[in-house]
N, C-alpha and C. Protein backbone atom coordinates (compact mmCIF):
# COMPACT_ATOMS: atom_id res chain seq x y z
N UNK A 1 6.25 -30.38 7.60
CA UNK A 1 5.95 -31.36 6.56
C UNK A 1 5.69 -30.61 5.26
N UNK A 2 6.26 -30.96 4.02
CA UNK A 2 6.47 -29.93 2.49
C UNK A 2 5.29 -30.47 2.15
N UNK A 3 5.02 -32.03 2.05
CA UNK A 3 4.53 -32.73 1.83
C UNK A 3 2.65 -33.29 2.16
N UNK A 4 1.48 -33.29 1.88
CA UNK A 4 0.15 -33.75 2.67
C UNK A 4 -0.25 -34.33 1.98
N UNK A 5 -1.25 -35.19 2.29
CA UNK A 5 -2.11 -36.18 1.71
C UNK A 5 -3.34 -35.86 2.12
N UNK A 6 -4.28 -35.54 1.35
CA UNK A 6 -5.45 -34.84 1.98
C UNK A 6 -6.55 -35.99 1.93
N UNK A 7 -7.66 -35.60 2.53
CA UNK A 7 -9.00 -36.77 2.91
C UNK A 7 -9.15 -37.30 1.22
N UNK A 8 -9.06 -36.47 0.36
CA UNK A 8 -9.20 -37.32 -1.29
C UNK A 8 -8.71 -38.27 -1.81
N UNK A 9 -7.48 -38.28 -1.27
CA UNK A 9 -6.18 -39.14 -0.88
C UNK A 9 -5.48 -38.79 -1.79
N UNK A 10 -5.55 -37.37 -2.36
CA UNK A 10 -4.41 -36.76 -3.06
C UNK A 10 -3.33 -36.30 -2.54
N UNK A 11 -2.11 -36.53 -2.81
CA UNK A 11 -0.80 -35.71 -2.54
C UNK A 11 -0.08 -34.49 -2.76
N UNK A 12 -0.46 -33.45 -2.42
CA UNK A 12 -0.42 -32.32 -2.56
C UNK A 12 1.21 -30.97 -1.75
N UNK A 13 1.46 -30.36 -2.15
CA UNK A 13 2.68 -29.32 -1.55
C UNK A 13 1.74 -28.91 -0.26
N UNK A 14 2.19 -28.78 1.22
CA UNK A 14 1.48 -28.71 1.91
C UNK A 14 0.59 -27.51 1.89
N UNK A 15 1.11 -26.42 1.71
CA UNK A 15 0.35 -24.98 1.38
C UNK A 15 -1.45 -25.42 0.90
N UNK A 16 -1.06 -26.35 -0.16
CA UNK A 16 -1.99 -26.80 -0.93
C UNK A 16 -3.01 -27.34 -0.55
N UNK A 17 -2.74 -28.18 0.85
CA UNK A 17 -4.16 -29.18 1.36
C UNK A 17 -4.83 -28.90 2.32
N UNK A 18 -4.55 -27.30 2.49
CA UNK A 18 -5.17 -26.15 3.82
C UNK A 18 -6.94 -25.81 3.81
N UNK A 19 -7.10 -25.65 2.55
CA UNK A 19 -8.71 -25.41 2.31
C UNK A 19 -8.67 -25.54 0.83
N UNK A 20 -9.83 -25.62 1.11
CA UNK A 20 -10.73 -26.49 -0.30
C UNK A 20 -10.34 -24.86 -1.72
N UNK A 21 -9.99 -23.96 -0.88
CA UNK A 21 -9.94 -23.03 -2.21
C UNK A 21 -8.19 -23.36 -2.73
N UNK A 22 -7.46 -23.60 -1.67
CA UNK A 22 -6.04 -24.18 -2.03
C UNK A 22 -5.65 -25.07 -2.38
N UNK A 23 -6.56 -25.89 -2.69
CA UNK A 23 -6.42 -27.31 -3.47
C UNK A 23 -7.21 -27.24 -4.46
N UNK A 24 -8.18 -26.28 -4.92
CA UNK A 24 -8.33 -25.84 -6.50
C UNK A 24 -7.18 -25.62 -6.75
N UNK A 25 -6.73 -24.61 -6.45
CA UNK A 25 -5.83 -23.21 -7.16
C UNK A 25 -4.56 -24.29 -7.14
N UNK A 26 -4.14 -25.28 -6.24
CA UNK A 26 -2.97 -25.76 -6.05
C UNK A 26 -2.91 -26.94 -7.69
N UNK A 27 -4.38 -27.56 -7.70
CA UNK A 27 -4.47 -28.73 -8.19
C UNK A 27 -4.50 -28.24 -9.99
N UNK A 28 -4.98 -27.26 -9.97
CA UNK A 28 -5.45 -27.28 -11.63
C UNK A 28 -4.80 -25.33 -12.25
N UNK A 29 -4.25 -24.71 -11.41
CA UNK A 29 -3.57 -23.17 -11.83
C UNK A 29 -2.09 -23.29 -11.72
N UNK A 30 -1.60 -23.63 -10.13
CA UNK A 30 -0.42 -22.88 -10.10
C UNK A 30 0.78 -23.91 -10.92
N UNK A 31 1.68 -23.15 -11.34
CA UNK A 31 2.61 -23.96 -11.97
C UNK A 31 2.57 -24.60 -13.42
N UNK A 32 0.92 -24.26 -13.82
CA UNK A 32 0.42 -24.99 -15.31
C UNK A 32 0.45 -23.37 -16.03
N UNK A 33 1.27 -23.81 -17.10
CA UNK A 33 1.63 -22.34 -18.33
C UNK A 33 0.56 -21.56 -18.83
N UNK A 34 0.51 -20.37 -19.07
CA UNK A 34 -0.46 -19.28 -18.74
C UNK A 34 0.46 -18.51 -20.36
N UNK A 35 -0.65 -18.44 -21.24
CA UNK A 35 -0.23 -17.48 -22.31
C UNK A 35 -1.16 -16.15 -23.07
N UNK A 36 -2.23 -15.96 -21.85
CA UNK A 36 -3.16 -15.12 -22.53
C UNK A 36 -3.20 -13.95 -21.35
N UNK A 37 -2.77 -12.89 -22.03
CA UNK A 37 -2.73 -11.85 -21.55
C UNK A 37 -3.29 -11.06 -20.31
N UNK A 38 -4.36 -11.40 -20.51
CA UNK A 38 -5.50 -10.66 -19.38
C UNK A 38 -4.87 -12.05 -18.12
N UNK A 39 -4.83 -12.65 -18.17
CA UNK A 39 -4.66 -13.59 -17.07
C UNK A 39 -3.44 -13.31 -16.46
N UNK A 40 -2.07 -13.32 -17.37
CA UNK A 40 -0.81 -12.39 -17.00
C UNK A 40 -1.45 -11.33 -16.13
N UNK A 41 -2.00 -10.67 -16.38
CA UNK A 41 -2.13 -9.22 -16.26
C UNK A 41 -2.53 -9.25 -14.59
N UNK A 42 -4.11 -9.82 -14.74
CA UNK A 42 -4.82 -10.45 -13.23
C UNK A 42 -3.75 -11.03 -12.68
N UNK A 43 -3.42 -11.77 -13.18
CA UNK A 43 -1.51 -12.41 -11.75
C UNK A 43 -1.27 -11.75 -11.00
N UNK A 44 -0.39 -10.54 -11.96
CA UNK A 44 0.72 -9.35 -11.95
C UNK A 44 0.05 -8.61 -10.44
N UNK A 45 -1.36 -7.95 -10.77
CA UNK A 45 -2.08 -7.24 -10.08
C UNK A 45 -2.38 -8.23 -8.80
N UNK A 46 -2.87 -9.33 -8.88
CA UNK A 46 -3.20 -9.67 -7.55
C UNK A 46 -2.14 -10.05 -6.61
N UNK A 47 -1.00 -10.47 -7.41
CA UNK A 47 0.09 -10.42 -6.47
C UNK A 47 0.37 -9.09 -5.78
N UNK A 48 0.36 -7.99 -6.27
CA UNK A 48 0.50 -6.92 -5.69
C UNK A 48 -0.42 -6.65 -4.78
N UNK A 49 -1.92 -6.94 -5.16
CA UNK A 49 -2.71 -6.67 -3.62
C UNK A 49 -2.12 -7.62 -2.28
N UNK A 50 -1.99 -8.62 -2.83
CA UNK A 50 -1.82 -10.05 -1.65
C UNK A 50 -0.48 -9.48 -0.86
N UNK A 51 0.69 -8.71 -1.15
CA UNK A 51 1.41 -8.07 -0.65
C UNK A 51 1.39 -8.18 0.86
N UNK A 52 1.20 -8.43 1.89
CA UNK A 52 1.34 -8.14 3.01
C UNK A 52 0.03 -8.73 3.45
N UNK A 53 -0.26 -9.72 2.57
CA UNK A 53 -2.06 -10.66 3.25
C UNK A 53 -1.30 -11.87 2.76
N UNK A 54 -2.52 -13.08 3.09
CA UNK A 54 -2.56 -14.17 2.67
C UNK A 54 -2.40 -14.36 1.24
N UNK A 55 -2.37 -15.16 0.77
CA UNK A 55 -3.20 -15.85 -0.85
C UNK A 55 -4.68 -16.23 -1.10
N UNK A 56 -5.12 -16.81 0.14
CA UNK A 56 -5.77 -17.49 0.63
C UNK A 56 -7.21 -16.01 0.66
N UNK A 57 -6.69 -14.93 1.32
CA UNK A 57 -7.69 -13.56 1.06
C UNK A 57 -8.20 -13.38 -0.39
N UNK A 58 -6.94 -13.02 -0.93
CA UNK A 58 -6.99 -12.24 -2.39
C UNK A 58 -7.89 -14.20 -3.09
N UNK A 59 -7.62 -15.13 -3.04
CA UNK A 59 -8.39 -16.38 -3.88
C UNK A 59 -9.82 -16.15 -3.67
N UNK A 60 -10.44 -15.82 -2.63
CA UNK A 60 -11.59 -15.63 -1.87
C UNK A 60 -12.32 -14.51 -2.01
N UNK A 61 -11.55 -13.20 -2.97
CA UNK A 61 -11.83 -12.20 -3.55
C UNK A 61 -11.87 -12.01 -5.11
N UNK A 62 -11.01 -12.92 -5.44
CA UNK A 62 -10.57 -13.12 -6.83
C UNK A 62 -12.04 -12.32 -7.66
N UNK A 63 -13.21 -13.14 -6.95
CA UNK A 63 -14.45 -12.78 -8.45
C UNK A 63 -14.86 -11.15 -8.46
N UNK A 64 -14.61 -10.72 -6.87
CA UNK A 64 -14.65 -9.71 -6.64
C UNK A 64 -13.81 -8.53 -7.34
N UNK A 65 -12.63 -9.12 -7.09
CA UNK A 65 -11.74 -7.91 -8.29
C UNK A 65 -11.76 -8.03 -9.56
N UNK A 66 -12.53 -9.66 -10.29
CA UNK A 66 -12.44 -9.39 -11.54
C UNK A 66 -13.29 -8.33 -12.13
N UNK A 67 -14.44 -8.29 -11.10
CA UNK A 67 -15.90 -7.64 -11.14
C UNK A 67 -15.58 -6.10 -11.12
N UNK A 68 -14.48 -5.86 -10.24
CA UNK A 68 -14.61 -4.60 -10.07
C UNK A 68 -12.99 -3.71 -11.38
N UNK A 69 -12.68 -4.82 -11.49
CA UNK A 69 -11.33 -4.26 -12.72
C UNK A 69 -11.64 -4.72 -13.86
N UNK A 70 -12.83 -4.74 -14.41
CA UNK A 70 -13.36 -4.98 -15.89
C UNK A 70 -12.84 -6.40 -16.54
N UNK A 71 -12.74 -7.74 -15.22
CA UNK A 71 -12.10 -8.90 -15.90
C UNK A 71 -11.15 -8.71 -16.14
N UNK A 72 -10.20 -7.46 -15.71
CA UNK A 72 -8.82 -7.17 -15.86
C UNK A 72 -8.29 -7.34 -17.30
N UNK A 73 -9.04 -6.67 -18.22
CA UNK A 73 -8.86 -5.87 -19.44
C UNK A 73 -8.22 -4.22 -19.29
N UNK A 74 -6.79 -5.01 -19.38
CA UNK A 74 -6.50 -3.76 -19.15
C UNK A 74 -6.02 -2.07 -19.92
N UNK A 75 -6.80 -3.00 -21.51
CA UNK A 75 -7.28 -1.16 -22.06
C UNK A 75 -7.94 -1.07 -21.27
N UNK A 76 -9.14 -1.42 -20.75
CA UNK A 76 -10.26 -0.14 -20.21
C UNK A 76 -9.71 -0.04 -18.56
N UNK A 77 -9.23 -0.73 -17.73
CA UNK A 77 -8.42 -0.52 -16.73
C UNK A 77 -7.82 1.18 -16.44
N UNK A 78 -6.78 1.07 -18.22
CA UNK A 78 -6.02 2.30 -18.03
C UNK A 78 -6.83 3.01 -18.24
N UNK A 79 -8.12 3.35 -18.51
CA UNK A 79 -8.91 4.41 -18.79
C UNK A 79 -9.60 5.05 -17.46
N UNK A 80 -9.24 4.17 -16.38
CA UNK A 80 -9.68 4.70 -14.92
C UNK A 80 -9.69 5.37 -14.46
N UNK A 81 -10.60 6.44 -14.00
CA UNK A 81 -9.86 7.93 -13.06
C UNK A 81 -10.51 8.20 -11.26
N UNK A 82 -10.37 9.41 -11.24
CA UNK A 82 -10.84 9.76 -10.09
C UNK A 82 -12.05 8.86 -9.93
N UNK A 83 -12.95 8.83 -10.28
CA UNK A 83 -14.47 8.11 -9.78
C UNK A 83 -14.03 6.68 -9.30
N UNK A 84 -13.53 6.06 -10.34
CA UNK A 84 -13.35 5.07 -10.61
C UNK A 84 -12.30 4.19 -9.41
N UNK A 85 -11.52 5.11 -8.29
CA UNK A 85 -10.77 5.13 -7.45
C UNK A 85 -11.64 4.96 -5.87
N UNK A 86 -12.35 5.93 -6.23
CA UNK A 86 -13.22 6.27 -5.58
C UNK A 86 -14.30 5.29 -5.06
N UNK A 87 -15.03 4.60 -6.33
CA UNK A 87 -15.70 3.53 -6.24
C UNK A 87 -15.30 2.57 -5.66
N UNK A 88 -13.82 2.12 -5.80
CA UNK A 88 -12.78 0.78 -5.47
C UNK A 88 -12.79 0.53 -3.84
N UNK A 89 -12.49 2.22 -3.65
CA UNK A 89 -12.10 2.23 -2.42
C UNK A 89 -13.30 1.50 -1.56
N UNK A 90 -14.61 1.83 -2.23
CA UNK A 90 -15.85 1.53 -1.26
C UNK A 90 -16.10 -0.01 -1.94
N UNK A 91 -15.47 -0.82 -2.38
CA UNK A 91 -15.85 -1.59 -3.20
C UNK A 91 -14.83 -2.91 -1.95
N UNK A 92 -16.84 -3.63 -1.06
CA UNK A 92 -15.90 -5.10 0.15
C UNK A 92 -14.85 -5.91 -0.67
N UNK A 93 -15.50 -6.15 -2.13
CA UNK A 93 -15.72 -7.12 -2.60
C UNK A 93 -13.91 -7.76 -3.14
N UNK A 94 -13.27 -6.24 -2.91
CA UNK A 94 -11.90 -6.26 -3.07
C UNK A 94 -10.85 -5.78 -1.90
N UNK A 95 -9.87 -5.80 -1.55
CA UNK A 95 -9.11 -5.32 -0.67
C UNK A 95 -8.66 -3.28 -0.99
N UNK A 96 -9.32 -3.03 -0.35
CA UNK A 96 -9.36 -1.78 -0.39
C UNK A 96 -8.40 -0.97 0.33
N UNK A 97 -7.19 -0.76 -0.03
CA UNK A 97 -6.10 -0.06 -0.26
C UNK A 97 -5.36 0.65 -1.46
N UNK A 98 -5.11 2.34 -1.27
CA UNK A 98 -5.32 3.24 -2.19
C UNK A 98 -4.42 2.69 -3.15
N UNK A 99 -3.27 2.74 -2.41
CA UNK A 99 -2.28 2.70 -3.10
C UNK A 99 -1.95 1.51 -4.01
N UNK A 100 -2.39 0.14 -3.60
CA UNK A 100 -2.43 -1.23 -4.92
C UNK A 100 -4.01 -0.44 -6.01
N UNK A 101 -4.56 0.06 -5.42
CA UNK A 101 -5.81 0.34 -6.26
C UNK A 101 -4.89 1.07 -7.14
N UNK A 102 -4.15 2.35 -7.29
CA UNK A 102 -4.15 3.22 -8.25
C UNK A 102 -2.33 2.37 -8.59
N UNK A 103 -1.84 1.88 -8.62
CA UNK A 103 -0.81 0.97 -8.75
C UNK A 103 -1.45 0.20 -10.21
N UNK A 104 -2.30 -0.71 -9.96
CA UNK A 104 -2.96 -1.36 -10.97
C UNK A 104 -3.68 -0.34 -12.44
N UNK A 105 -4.33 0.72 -11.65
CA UNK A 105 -4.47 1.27 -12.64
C UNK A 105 -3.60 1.79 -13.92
N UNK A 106 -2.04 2.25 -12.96
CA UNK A 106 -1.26 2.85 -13.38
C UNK A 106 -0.59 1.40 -14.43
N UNK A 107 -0.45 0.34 -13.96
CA UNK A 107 0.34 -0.95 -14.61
C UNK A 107 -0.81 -1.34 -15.48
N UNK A 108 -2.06 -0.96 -15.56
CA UNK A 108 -2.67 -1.11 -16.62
C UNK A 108 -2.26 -0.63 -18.10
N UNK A 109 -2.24 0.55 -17.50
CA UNK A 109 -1.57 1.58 -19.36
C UNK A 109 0.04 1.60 -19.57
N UNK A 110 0.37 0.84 -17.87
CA UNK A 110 2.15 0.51 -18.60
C UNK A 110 1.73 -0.72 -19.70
N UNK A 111 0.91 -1.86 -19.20
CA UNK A 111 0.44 -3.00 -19.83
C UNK A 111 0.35 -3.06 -21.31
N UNK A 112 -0.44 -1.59 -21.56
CA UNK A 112 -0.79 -1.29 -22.91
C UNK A 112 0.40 -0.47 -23.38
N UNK A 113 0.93 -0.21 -23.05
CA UNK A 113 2.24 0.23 -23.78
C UNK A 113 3.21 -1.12 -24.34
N UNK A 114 3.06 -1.79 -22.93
CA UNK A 114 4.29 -3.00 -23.18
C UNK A 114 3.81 -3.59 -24.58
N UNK A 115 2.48 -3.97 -24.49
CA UNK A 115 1.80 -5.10 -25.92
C UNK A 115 2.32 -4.14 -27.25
N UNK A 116 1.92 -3.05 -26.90
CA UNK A 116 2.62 -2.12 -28.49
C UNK A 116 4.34 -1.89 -28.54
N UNK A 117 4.64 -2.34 -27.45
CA UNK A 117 6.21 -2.68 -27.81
C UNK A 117 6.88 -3.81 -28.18
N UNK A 118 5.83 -4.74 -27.53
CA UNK A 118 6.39 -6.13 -27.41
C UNK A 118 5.48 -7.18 -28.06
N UNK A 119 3.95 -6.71 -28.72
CA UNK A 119 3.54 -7.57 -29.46
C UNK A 119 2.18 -7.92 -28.26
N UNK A 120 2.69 -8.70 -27.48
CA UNK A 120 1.57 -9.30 -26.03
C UNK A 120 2.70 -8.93 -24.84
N UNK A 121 1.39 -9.08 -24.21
CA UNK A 121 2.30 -9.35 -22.58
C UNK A 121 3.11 -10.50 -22.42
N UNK A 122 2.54 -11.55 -22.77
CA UNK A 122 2.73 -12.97 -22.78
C UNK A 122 4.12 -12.97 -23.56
N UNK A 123 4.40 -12.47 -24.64
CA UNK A 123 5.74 -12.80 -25.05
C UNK A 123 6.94 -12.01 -24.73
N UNK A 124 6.34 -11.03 -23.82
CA UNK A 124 7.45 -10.51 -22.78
C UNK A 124 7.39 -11.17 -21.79
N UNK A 125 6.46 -11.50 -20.83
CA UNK A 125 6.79 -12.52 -19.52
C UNK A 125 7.63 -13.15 -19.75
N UNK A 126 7.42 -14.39 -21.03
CA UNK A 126 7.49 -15.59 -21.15
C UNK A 126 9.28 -15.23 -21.63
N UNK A 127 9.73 -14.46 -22.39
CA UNK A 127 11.48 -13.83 -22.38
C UNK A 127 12.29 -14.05 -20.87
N UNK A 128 11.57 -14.65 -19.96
CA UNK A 128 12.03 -14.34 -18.58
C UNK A 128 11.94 -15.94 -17.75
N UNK A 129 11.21 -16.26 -18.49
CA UNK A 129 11.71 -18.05 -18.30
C UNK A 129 12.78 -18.51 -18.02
N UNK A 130 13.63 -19.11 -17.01
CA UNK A 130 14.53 -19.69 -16.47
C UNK A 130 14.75 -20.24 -17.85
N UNK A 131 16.31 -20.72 -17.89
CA UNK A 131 16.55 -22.12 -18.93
C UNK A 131 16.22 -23.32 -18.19
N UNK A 132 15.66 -23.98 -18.95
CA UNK A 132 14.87 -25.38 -18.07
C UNK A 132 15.58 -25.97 -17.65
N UNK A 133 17.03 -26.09 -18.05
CA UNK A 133 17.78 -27.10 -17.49
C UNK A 133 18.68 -26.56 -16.05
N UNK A 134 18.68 -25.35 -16.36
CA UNK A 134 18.91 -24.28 -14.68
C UNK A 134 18.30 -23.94 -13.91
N UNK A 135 16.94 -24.48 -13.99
CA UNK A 135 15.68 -23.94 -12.85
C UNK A 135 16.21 -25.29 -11.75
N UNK A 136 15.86 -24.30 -10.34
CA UNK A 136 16.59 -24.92 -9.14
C UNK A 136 15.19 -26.05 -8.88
N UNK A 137 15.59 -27.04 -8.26
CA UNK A 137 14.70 -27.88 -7.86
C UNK A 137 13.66 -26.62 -6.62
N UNK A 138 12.63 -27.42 -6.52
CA UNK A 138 11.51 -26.38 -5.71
C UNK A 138 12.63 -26.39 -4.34
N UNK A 139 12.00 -25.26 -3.88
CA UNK A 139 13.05 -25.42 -2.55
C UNK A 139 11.71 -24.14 -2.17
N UNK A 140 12.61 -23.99 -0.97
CA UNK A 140 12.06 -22.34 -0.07
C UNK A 140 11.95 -20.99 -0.72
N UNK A 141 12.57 -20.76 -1.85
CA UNK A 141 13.69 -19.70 -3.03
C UNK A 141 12.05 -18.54 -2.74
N UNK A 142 12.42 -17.90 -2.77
CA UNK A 142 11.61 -16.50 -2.44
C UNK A 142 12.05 -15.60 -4.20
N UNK A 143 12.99 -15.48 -4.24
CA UNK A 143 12.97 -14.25 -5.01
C UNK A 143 14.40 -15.41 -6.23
N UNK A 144 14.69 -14.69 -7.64
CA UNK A 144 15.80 -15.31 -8.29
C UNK A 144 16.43 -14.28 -9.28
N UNK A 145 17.18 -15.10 -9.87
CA UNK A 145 18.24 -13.63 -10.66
C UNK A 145 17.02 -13.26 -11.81
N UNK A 146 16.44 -14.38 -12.44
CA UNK A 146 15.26 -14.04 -13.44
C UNK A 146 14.29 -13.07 -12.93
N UNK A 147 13.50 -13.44 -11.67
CA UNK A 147 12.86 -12.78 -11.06
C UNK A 147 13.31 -11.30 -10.79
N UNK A 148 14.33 -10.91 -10.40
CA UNK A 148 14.66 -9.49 -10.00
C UNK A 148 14.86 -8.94 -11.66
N UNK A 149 15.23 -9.75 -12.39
CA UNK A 149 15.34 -8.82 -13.83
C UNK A 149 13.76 -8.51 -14.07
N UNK A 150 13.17 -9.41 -13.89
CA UNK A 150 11.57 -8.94 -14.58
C UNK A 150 11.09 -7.59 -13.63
N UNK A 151 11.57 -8.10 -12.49
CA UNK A 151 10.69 -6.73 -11.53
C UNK A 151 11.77 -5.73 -11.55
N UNK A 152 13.09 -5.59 -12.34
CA UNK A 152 14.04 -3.99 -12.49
C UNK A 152 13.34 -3.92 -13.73
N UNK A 153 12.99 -4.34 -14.84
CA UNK A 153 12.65 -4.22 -16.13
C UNK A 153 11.51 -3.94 -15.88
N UNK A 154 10.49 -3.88 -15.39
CA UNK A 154 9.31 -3.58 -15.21
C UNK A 154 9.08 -2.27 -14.39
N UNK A 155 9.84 -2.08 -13.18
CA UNK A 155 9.78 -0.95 -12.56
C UNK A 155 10.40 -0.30 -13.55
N UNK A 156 11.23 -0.58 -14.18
CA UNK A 156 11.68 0.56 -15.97
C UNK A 156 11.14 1.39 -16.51
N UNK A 157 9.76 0.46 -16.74
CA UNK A 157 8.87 1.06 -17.47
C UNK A 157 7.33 1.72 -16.59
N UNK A 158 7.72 1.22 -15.55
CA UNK A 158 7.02 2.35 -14.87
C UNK A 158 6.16 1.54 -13.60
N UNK A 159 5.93 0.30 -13.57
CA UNK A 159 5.18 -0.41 -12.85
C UNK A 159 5.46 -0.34 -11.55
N UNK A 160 4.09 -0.67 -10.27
CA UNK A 160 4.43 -0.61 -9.08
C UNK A 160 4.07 -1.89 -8.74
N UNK A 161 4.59 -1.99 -7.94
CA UNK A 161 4.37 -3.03 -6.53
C UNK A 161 4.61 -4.47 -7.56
N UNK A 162 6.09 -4.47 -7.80
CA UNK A 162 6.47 -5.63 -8.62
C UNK A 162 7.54 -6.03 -8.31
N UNK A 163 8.11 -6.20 -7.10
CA UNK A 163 9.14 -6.20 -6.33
C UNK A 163 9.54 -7.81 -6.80
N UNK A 164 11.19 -8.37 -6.39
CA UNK A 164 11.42 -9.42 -6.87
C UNK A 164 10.79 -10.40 -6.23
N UNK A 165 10.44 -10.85 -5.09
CA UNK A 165 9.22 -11.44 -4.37
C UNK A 165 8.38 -11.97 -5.33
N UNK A 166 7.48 -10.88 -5.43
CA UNK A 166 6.21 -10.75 -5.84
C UNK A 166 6.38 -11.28 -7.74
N UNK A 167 7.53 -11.19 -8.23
CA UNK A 167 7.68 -11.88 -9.74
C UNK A 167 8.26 -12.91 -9.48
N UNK A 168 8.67 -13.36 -8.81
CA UNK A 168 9.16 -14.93 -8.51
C UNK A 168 7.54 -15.85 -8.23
N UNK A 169 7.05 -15.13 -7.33
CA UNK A 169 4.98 -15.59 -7.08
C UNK A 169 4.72 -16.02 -8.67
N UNK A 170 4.63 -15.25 -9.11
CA UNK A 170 3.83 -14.73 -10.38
C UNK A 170 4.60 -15.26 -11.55
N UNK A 171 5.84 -15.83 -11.49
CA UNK A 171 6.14 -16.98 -12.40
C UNK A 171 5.90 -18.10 -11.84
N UNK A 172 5.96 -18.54 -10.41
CA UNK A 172 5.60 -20.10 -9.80
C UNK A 172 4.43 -20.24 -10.45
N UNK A 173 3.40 -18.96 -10.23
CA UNK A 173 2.06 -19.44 -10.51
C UNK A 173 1.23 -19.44 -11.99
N UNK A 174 2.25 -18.67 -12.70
CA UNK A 174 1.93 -18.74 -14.13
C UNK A 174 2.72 -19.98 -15.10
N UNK A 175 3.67 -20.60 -14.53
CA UNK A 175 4.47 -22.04 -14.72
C UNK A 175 5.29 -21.72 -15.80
N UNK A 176 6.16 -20.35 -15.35
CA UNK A 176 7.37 -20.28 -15.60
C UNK A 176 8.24 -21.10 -15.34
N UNK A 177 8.38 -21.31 -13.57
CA UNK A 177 8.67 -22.53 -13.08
C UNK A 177 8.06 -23.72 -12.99
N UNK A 178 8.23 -24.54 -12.51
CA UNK A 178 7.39 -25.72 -11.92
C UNK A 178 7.63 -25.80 -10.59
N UNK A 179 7.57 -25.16 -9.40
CA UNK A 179 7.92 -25.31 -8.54
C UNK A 179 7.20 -26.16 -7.38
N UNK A 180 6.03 -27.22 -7.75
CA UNK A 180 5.25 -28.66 -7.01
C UNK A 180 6.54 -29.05 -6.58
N UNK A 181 6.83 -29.62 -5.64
CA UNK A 181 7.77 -30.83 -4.95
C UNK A 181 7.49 -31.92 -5.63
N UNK A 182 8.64 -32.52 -5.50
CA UNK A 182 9.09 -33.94 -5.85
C UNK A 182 8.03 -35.26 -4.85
N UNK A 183 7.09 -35.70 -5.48
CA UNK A 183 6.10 -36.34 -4.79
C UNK A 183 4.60 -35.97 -5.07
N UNK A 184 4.55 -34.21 -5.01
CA UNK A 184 3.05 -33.80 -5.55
C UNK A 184 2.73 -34.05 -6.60
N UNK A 185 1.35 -34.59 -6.07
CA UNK A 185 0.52 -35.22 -7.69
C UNK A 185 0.15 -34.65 -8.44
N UNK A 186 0.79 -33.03 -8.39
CA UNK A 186 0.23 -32.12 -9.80
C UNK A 186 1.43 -31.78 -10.57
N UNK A 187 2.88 -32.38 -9.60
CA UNK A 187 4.11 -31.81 -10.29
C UNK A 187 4.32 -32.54 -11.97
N UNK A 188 3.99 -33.82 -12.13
CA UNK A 188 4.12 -34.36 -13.29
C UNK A 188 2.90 -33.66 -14.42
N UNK A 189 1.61 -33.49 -13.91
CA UNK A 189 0.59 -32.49 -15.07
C UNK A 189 1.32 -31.13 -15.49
N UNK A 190 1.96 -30.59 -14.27
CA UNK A 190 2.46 -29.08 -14.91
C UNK A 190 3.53 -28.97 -15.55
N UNK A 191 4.72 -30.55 -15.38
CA UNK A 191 5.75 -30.69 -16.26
C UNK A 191 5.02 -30.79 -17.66
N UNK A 192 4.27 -31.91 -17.61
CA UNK A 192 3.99 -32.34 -18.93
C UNK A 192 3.11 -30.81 -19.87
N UNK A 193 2.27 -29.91 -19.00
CA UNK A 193 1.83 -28.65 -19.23
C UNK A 193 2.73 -27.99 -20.10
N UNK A 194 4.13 -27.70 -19.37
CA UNK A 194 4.93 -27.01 -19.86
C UNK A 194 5.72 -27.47 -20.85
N UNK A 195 6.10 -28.81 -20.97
CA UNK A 195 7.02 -29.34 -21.94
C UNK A 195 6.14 -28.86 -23.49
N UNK A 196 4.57 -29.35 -23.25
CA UNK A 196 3.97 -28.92 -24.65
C UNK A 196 3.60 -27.47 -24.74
N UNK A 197 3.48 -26.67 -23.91
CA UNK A 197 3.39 -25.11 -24.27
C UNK A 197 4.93 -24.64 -25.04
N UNK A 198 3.87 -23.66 -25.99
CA UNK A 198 4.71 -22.76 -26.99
C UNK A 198 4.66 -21.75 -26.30
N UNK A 199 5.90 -20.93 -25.97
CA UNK A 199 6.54 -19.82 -25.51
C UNK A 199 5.57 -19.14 -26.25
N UNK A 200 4.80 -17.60 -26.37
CA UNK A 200 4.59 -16.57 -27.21
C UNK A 200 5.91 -16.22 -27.82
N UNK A 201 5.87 -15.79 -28.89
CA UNK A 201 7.09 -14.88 -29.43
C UNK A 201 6.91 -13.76 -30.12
């Protein structure tokens, strides 16, 4: 079933009506347009931890990694070193694996490079927007031709764990796409979201 109706008697993508933290994140984040940087940024990175876990983990950690990656400001991010690795590793409050730990660090100061090339993050993501009138209806779609350009263009410049997967996530959920089903009661808020958001440029 794509489709649930949960005890609220809202209509929701089924993913969505699993627990009360997936029907926040379903009802009022994913799919609604995202233009401020640090939030890009936190996406980018938590998609990369969630890698081989739930969503459902990394949502349930979320305050935890903001706590422990400076609100995911990522000048002071890239300023991270040995200690600071060190600390992570011992740190419940996040998923503690070396390699997304020093990954993020490292896509921190790609981060800060990109904004001095490109102005913001946000008006490079947002260059990677489907044409609206060619975005596929929601379906199963895992990965797309947009998607693999952002994650070859990004591994370019140096970034890890940004595989085409993981940028197809990270535009559903920043509302590059709209990808709610036809029926969910949040698909018409994140159309109407997106029709009035201004691209960065």
């Amino acid at each position: 079933m794509r489709l649930a109706r949960g005890e609220d008697g809202v209509v929701r993508c089924a993913w969505g009506a699993s627990s009360t933290e997936y029907q926040e994140y379903h009802d009022h984040e994913w799919g609604f347009p995202v233009g401020d940087d640090r939030r890009l940024f936190e996406k980018l990175c938590l998609e990369g931890f969630q890698s081989g876990l739930s969503w459902l983990t990394i949502l349930r950690k979320r305050e935890g990694f903001r706590h422990a990656f400076a609100e995911f400001d990522f000048e002071r991010v890239a300023r991270f070193g040995h200690e600071d690795v060190v600390r992570l590793l011992g740190d419940t409050g996040i998923v503690r694996h070396r390699g997304k730990i020093e990954a993020t660090i490292n896509n921190a100061a790609r981060a800060v490079e990109l904004v001095e090339q490109k102005g913001s993050l946000a008006a490079y993501v947002w260059r990677h927007e489907p044409a609206r009138a060619t975005q596929p209806s929601p379906t199963d779609v895992t990965e797309t031709a947009e998607s693999r350009a952002l994650a070859k263009d990004l591994k370019s410049r140096g970034w890890r764990f940004v595989g085409p997967t993981t940028a197809y996530a990270f535009m559903q959920a920043m509302g590059l796409v709209n990808d709610h089903l036809e029926g969910c009661d949040a698909r018409p808020g994140a159309e109407q979201a997106r029709a009035a958001f201004m691209p960065p440029t």
